[in-house]
Protein backbone atom coordinates (compact mmCIF):
# COMPACT_ATOMS: atom_id res chain seq x y z
CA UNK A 1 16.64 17.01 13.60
CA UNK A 2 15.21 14.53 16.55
CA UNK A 3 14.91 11.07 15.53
CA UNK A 4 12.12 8.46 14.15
CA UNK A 5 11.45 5.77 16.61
CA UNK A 6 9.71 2.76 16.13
CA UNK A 7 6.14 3.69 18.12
CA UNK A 8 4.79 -0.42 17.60
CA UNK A 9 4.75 -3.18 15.65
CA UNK A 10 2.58 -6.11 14.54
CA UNK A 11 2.41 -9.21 12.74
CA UNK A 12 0.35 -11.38 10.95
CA UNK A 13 0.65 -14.94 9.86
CA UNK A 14 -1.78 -17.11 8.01
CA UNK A 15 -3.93 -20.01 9.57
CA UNK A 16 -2.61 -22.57 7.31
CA UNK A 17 0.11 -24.45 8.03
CA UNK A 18 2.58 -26.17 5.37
CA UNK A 19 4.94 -28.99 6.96
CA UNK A 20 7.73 -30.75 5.77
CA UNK A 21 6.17 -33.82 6.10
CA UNK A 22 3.28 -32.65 4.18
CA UNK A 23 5.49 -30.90 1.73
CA UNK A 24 7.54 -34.20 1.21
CA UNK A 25 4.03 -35.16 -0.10
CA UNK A 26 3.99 -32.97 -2.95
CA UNK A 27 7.86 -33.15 -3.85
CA UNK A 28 10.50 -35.27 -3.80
CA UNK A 29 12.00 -34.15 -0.09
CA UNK A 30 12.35 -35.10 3.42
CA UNK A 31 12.09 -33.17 6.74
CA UNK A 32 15.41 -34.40 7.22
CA UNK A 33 16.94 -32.64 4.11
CA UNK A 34 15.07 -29.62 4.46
CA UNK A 35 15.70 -28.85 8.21
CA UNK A 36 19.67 -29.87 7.48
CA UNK A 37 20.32 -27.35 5.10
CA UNK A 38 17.71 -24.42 5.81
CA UNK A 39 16.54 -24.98 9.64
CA UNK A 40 12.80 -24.64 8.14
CA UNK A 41 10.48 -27.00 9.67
CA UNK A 42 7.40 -25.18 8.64
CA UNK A 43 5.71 -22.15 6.82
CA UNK A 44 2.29 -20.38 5.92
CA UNK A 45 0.51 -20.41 3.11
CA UNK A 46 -2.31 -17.57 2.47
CA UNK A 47 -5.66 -19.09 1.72
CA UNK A 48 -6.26 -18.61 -2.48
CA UNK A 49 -8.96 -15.48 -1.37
CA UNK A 50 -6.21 -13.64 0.39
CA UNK A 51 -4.26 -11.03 -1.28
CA UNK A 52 -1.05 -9.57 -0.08
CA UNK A 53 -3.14 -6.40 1.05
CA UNK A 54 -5.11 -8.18 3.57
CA UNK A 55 -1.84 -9.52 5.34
CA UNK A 56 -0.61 -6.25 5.60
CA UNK A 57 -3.91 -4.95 7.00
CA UNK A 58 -4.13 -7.17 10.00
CA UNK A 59 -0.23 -6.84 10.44
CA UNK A 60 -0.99 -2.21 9.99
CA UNK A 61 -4.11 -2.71 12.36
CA UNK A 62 -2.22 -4.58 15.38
CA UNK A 63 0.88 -2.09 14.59
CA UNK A 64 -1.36 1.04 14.91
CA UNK A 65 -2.94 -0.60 18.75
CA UNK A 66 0.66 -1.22 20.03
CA UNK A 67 1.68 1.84 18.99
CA UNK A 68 -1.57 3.01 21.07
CA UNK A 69 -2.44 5.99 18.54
CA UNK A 70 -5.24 6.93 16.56
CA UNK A 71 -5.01 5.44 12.86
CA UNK A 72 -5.42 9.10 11.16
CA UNK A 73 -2.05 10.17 13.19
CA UNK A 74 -0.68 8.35 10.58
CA UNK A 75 0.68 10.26 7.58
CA UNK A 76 2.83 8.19 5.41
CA UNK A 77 2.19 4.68 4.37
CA UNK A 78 5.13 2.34 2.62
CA UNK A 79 4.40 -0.90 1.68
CA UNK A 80 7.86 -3.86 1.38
CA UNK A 81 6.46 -6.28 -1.15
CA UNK A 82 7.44 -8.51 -4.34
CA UNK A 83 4.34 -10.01 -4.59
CA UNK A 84 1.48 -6.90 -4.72
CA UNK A 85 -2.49 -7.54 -5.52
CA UNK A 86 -1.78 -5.85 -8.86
CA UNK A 87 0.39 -4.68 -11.53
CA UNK A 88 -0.92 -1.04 -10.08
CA UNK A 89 -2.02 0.28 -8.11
CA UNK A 90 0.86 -0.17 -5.53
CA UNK A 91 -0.32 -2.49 -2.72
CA UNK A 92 0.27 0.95 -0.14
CA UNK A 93 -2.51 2.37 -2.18
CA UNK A 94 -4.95 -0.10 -1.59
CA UNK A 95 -3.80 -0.57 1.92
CA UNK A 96 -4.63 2.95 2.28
CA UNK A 97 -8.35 2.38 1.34
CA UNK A 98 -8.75 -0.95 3.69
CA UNK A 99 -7.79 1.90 6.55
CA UNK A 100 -9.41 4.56 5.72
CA UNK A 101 -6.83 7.30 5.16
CA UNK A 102 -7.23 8.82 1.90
CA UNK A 103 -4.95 12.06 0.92
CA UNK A 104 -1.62 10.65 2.80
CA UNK A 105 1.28 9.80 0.41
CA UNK A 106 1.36 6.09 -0.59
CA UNK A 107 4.08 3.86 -2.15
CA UNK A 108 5.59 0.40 -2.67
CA UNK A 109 9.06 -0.47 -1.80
CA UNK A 110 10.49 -3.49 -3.70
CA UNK A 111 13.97 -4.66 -2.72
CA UNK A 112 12.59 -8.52 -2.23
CA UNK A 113 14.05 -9.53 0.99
CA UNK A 114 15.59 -6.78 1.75
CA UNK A 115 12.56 -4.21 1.16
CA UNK A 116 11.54 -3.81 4.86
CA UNK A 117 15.25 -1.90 5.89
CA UNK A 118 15.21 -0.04 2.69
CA UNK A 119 11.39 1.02 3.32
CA UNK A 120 12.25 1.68 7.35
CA UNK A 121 15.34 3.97 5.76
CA UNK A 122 12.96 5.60 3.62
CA UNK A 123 10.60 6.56 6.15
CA UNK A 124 13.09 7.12 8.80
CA UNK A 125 13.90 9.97 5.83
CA UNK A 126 10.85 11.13 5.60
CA UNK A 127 10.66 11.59 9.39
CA UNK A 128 13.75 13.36 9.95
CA UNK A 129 13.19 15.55 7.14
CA UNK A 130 9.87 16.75 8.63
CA UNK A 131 8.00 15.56 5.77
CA UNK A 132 6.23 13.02 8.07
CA UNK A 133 5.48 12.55 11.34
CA UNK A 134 3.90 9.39 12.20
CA UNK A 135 4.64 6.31 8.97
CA UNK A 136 3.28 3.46 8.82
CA UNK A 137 6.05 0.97 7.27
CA UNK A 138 4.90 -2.49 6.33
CA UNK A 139 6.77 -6.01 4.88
CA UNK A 140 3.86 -8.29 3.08
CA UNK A 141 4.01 -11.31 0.58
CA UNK A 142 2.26 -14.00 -0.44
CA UNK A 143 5.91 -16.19 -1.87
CA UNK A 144 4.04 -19.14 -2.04
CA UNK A 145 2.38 -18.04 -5.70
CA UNK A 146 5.58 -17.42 -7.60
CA UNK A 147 7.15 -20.79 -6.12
CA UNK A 148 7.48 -24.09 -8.67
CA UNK A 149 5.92 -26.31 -6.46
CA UNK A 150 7.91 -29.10 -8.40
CA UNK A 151 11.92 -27.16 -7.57
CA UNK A 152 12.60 -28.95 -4.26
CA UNK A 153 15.45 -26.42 -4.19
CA UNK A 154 13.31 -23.24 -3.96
CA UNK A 155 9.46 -24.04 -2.86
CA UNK A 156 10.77 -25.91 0.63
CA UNK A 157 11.85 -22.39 2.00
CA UNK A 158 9.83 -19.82 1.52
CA UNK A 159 6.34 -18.63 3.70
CA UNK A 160 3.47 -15.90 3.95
CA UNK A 161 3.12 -13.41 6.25
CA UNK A 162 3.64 -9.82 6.74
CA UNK A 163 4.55 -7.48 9.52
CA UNK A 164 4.23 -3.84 10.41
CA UNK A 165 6.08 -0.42 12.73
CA UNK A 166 4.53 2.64 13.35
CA UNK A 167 7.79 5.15 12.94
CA UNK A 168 7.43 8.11 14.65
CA UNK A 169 9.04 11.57 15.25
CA UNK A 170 10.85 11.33 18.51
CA UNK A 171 13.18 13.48 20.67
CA UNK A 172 14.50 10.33 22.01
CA UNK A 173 17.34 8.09 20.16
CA UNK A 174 15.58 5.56 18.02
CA UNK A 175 17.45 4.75 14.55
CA UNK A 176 20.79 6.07 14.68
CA UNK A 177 22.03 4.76 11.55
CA UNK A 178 21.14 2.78 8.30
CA UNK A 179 23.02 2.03 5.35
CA UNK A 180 21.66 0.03 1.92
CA UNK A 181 23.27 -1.56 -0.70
CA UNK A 182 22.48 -2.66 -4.01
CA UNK A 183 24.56 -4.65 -6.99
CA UNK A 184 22.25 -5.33 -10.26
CA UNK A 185 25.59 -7.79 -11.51
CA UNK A 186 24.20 -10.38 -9.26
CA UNK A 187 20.34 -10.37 -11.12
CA UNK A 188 20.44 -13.87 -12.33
CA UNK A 189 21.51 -15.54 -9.81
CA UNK A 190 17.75 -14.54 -7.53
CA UNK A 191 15.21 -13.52 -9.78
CA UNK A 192 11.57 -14.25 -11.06
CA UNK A 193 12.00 -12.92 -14.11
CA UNK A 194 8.63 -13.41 -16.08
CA UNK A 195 6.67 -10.29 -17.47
CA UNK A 196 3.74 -9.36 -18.62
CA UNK A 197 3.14 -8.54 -22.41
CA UNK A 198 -0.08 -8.18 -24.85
CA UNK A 199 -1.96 -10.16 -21.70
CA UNK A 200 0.54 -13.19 -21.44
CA UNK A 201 2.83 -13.76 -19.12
CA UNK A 202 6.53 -13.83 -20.76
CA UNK A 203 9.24 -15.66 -19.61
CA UNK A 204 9.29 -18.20 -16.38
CA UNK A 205 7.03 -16.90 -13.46
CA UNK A 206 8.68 -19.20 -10.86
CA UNK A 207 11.20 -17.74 -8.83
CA UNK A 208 15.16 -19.35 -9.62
CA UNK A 209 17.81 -19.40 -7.10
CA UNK A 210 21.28 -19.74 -7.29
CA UNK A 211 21.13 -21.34 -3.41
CA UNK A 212 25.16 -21.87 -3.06
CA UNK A 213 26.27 -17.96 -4.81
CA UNK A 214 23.63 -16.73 -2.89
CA UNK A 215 24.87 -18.03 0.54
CA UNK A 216 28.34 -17.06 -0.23
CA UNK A 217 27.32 -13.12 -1.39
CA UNK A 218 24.53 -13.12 1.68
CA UNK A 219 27.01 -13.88 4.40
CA UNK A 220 29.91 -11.75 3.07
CA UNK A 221 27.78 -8.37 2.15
CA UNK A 222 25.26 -8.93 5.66
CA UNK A 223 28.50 -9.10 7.72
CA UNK A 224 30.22 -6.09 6.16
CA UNK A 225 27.07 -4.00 6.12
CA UNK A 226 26.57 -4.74 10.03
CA UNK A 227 30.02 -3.87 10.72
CA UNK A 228 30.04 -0.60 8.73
CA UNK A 229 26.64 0.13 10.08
CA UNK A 230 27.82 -0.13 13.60
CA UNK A 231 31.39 1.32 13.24
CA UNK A 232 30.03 4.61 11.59
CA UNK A 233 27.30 4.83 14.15
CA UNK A 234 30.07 4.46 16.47
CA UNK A 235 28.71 1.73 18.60
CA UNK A 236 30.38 -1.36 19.68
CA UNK A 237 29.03 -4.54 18.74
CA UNK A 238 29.55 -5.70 22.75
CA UNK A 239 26.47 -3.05 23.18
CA UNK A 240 24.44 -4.87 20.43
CA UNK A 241 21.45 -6.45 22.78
CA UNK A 242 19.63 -8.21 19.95
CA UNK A 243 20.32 -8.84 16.35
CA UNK A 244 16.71 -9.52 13.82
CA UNK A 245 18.00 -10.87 10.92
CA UNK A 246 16.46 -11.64 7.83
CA UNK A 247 15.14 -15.13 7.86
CA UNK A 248 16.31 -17.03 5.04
CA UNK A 249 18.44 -19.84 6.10
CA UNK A 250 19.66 -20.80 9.17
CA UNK A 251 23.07 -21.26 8.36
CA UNK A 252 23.30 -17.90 6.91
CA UNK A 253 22.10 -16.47 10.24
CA UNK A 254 24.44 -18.32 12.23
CA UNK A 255 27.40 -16.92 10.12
CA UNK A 256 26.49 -13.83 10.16
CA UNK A 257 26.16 -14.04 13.70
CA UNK A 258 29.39 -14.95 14.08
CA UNK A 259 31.34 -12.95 12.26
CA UNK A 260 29.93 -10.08 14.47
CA UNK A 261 30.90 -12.16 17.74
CA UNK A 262 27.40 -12.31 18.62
CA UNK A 263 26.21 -15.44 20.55
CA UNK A 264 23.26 -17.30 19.09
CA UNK A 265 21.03 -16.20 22.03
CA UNK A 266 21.28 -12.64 21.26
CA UNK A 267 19.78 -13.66 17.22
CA UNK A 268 15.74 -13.30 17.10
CA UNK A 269 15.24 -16.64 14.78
CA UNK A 270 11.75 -17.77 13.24
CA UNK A 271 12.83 -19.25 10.76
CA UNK A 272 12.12 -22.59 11.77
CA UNK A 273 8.33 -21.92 12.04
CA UNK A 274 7.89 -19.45 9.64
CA UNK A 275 10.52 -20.24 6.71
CA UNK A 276 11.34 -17.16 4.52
CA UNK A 277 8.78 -14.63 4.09
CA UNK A 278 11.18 -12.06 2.03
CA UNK A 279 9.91 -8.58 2.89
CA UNK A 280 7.40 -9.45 5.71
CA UNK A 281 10.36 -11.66 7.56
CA UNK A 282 12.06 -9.09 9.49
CA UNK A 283 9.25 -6.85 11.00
CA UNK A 284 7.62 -10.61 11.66
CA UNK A 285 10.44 -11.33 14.11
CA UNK A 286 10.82 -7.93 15.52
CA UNK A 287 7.14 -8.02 16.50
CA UNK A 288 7.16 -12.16 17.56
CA UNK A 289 10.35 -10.68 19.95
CA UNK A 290 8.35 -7.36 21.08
CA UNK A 291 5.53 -9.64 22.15
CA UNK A 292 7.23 -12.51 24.15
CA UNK A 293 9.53 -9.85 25.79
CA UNK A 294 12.75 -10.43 24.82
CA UNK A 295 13.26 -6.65 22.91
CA UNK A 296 12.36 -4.19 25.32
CA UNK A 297 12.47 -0.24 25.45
CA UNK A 298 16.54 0.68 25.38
CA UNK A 299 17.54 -2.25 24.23
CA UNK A 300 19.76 -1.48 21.34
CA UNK A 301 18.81 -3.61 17.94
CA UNK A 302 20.13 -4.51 14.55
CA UNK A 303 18.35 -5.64 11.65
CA UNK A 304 19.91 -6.78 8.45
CA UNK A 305 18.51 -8.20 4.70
CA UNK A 306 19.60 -9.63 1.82
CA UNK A 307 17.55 -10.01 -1.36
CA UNK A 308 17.03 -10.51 -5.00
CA UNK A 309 19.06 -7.73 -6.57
CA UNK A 310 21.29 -7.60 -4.84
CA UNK A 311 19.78 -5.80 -2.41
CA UNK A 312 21.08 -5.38 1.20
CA UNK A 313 20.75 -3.46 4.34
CA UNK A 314 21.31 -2.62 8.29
CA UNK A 315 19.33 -0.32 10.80
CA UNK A 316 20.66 0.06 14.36
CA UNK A 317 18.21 1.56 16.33
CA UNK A 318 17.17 1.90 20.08
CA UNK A 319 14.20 0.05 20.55
């Protein structure tokens, strides 16, 4: 069956930059309290003409040139996103027009924070299937338009951004094993749960966090799922050369970390910079790692999510 391997990836942030001293502006907070308890010193914020779509273009575009191929090699597009342009049409669908490749199959994924491993598994199905060759899989959102600008507890951690991989068939090992998770019990305690109904929004269209039950669960079901991931692809976690972890809070990552005996300078971290961009935040710190040179070809890489759901997942792959 061969493998998928991830061909390139790209990024994309927004200009604008949100600190926690200008935050503290808006809300009762402090850079003090913020950075002690999440690590997030700053985020992005999409300008109000940007939709998620764009992100995800210039994240696709700089994907497609690192992976050095021509954009119509690319048949299969899968957008990560909980924030899309539209009810419908899925965000992959309009992504799809912005790069000209009409005719290829097209679809949201939406796991929240933990949609990019759960769209990565689906393509990396796709792939070894032989029902695609070249995917395009992409994590976008614009958080900062479902946030209650008012909820110190929620609005000081999350970001904008989105990032992108080119997945491709390879002879060579590139993912040798994924595994997702999922627990609906959990809903309430992550959730934006407003709707829309005879053209008015229903219910509260903020998003509400549980922050302590959600640490607890995050740390316990990342660690297991890591573990299982790496014990059933039968790899050590000694041979584990870098771990991108979803970026949510800093403690979480340092845990998590931890529990798989991995050293803090083996963890990709934006956090700090970026704050949580759900979907978009692990292909963001693959890419910002692929860039500065820290991931390199062979190295052998695990990436890990947790979101609203629950949702959960690992990949190990050889970069």
């Amino acid at each position: 069956m061969g493998y998928s391997r991830i061909l390139g990836t790209g990024s994309f942030l927004p200009s604008q930059v949100l600190t926690n001293a200008q935050l503290a502006e808006r809300v009762e907070t402090s850079d003090e309290w913020i950075v002690s308890r999440t690590g997030i010193r700053a985020r992005h914020i999409a300008d109000d003409e940007h939709k998620t779509s764009d992100l995800a273009l210039r994240a696709a575009e700089a994907a497609i040139a690192s992976a050095g191929i021509a954009k119509d090699e690319i048949d299969l597009i899968i957008v990560a996103t909980t924030t899309p342009d539209m009810i419908f049409p899925s965000t992959a669908c309009i992504l799809q027009e912005k790069l000209g490749l009409p005719g290829i199959p097209a679809f949201d994924v939406q796991a929240v924070c933990a949609g990019f491993i759960y769209a990565l598994n689906t393509a990396n199905a796709y792939i070894k299937s032989g029902m695609a060759k070249k995917a395009l899989v992409v994590g976008a959102e614009i958080m900062s338009r479902v946030l209650d600008w008012e909820d110190r507890r929620t609005c000081v951690l999350f970001g904008d951004g989105a990032g992108a991989v080119v997945l491709g068939a390879s002879e060579e090992p590139g993912i040798l094993h994924a595994k997702l998770a999922a627990d609906g019990r959990y809903q309430g305690l992550l959730n934006t749960p407003a709707q829309i109904s005879s053209g008015k929004i229903q219910g509260i269209p903020y998003l509400h966090m549980d922050g302590p039950a959600v640490f607890k669960f995050a740390v316990k079901s990342l660690s297991e799922i890591a573990q299982s991931t790496l014990a059933e692809a039968g790899v050590d976690k000694s041979a584990v050369d870098w771990l991108v972890p979803h970026q949510a809070n800093l403690r979480i990552i340092e845990s998590t970390a931890k529990h798989l005996g991995l050293p803090m300078d083996k963890v990709i971290v934006t956090l700090p910079e970026q704050g949580n961009t759900s979907a978009a935040s692990i292909p963001l710190a693959l890419d910002v790692a692929v860039r500065d040179g820290r991931i390199q070809r062979g190295q052998t890489v695990l990436l890990e999510g947790i979101g609203g759901g629950f949702a959960w997942g690992a990949a190990l792959l050889i970069f």
